[in-house]
N, C-alpha and C. Protein backbone atom coordinates (compact mmCIF):
# COMPACT_ATOMS: atom_id res chain seq x y z
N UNK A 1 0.81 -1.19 0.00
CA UNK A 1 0.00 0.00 0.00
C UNK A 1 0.86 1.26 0.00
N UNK A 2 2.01 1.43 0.38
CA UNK A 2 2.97 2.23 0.38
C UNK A 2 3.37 2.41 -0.44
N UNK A 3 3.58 1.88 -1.27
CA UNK A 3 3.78 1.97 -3.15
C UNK A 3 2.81 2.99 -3.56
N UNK A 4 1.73 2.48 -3.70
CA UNK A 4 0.47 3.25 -3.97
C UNK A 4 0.65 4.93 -3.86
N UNK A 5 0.46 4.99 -2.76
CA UNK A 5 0.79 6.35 -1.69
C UNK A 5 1.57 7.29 -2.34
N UNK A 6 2.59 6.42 -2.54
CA UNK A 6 3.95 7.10 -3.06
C UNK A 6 3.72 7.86 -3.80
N UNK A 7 3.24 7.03 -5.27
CA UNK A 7 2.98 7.26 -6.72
C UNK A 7 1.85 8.26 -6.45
N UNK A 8 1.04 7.90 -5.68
CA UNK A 8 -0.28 9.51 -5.74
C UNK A 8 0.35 10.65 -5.47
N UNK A 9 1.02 10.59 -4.17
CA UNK A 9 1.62 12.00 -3.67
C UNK A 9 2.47 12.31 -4.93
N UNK A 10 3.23 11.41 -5.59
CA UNK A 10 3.89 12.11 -6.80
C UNK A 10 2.98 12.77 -7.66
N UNK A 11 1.76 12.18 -8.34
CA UNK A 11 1.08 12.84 -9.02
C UNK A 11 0.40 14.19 -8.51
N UNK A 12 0.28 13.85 -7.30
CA UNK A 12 -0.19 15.29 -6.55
C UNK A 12 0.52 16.68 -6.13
N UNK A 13 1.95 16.02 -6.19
CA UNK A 13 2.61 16.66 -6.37
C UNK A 13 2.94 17.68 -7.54
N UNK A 14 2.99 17.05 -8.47
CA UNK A 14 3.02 17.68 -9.87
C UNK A 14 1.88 18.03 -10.90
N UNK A 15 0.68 17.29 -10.26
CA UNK A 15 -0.58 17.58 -10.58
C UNK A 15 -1.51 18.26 -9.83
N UNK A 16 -1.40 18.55 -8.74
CA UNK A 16 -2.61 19.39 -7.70
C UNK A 16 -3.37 17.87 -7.00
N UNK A 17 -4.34 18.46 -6.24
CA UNK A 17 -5.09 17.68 -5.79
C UNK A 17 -6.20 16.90 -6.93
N UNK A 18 -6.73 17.56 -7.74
CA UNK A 18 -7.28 17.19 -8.81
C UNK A 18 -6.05 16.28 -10.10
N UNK A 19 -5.56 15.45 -10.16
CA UNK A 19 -4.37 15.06 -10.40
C UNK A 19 -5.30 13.85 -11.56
N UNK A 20 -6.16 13.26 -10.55
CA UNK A 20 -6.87 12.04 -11.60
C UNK A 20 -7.94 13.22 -12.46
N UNK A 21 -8.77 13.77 -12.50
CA UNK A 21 -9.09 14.61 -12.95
C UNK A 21 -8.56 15.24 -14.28
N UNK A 22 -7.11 15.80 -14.01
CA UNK A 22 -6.34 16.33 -15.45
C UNK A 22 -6.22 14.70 -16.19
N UNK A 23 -5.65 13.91 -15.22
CA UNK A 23 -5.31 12.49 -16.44
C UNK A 23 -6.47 12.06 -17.55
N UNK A 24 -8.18 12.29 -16.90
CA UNK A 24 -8.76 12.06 -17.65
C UNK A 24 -9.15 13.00 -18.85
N UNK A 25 -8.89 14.64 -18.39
CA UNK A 25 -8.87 15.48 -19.58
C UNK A 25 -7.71 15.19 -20.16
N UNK A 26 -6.78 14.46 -19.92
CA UNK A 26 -5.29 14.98 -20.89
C UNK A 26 -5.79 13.09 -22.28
N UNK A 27 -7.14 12.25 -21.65
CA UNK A 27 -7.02 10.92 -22.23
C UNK A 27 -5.76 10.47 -21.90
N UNK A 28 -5.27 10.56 -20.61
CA UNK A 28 -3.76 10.01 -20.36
C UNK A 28 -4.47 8.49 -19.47
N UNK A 29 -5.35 8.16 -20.31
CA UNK A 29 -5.90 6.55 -19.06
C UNK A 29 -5.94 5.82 -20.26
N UNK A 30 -6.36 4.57 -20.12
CA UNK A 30 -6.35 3.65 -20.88
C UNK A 30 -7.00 2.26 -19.89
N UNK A 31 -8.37 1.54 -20.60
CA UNK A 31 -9.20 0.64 -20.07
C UNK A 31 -8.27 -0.37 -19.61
N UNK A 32 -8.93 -1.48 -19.01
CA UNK A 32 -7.84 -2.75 -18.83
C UNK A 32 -7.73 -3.66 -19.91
N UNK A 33 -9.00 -3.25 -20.79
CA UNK A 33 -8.95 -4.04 -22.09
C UNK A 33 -8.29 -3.24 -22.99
N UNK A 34 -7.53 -2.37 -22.93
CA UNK A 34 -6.38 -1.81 -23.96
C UNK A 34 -5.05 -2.18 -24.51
N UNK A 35 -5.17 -2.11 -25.80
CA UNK A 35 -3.79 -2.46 -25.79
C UNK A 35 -2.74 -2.27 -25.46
N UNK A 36 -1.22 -2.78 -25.80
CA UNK A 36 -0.17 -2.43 -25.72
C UNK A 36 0.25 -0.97 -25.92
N UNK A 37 -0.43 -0.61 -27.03
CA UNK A 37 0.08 0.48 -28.02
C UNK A 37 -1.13 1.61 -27.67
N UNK A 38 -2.09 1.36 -26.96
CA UNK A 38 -3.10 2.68 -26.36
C UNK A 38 -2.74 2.94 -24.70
N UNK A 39 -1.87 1.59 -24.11
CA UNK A 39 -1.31 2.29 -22.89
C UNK A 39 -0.27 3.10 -23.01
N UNK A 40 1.10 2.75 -24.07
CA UNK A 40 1.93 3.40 -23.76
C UNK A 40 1.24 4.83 -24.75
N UNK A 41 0.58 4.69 -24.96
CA UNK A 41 0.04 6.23 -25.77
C UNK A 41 -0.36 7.01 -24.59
N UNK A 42 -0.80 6.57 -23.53
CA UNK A 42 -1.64 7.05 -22.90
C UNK A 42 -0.58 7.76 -21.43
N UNK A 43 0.35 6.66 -21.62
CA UNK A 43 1.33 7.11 -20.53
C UNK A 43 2.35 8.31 -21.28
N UNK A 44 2.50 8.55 -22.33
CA UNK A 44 2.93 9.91 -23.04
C UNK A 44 2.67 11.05 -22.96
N UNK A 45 0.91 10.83 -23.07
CA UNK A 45 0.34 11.73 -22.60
C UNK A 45 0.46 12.30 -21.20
N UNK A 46 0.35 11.04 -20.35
CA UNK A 46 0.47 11.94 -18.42
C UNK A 46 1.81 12.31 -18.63
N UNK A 47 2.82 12.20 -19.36
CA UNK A 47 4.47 12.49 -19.18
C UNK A 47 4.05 13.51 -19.65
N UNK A 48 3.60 14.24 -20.75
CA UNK A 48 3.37 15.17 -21.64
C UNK A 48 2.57 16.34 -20.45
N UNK A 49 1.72 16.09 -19.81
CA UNK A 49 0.73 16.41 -19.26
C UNK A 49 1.31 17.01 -17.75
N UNK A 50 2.36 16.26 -17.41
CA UNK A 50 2.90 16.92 -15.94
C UNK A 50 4.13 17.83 -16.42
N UNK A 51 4.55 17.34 -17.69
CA UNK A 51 6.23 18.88 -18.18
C UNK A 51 5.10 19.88 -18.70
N UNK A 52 3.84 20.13 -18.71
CA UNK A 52 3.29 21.04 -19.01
C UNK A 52 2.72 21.93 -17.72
N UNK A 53 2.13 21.20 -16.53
CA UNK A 53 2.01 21.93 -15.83
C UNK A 53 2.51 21.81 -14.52
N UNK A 54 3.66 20.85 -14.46
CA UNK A 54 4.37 20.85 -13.23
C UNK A 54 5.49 22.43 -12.92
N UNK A 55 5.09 22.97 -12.00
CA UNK A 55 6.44 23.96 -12.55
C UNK A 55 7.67 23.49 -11.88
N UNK A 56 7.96 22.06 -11.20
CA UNK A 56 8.88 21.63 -10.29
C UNK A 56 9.82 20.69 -11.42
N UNK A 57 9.17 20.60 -12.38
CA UNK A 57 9.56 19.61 -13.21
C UNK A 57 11.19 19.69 -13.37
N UNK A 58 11.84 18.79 -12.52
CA UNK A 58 13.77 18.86 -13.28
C UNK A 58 13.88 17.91 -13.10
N UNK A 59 13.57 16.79 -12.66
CA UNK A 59 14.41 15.76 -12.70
C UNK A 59 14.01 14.76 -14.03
N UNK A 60 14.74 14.15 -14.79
CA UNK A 60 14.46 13.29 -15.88
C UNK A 60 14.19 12.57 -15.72
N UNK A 61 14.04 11.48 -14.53
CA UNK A 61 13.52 10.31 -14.28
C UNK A 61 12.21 10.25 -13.89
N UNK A 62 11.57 11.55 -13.93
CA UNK A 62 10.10 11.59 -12.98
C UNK A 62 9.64 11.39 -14.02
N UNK A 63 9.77 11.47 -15.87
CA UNK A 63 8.99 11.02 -16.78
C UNK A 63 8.59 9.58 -16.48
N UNK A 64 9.70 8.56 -15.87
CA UNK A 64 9.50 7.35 -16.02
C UNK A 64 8.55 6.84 -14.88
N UNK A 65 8.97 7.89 -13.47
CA UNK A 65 7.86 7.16 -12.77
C UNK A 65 6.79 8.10 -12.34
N UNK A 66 6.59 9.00 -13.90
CA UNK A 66 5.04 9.50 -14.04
C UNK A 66 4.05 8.08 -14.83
N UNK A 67 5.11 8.24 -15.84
CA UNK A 67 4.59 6.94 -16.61
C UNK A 67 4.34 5.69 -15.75
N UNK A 68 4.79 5.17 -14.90
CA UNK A 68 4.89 3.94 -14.16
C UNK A 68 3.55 4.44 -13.06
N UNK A 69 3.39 5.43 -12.04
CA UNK A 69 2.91 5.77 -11.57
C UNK A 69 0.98 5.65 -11.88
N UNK A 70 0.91 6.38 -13.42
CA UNK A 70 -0.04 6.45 -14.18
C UNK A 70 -0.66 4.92 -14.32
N UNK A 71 0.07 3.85 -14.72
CA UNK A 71 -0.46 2.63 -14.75
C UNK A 71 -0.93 1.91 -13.88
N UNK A 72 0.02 1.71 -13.06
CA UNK A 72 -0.29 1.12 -11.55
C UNK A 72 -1.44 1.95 -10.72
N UNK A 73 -1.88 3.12 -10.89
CA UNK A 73 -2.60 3.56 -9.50
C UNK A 73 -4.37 3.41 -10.63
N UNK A 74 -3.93 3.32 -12.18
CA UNK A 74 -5.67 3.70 -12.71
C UNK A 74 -6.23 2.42 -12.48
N UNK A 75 -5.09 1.23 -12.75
CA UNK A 75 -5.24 -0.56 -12.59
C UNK A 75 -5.76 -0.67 -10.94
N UNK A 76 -5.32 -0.14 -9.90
CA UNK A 76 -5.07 0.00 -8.76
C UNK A 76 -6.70 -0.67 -8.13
């Protein structure tokens, strides 16, 4: 469950409290019946979606566990 946690406060971090909210305006989700190729579309988008309105944004690795973050908590 600490995993979980983690990954929200990250998104909340860089997304506001409304964080799931922007993911669904940005179409940064993707069903469980989606493919391969409409998740990682979808995780582009939340990467796309937090260098746009994070203003904390520096570190390069937070693309990966925006992207990682994004999957695990919509499956969640």
């Amino acid at each position: 469950m600490s995993k979980l946690q983690d990954m929200r406060d990250l998104m909340r971090q860089h997304l506001g409290e409304d964080w799931e909210i922007w993911l669904v305006l940005a179409n940064a989700i993707a069903g469980p019946d989606a493919s391969r190729e409409q998740v990682l579309s979808s995780q582009h988008r939340a990467v796309a979606l937090v260098r746009e309105i994070s203003p904390d944004w520096t570190d390069a690795d937070v693309g990966e566990l925006v992207a990682d973050a994004r999957v695990r908590l919509w499956f969640a």
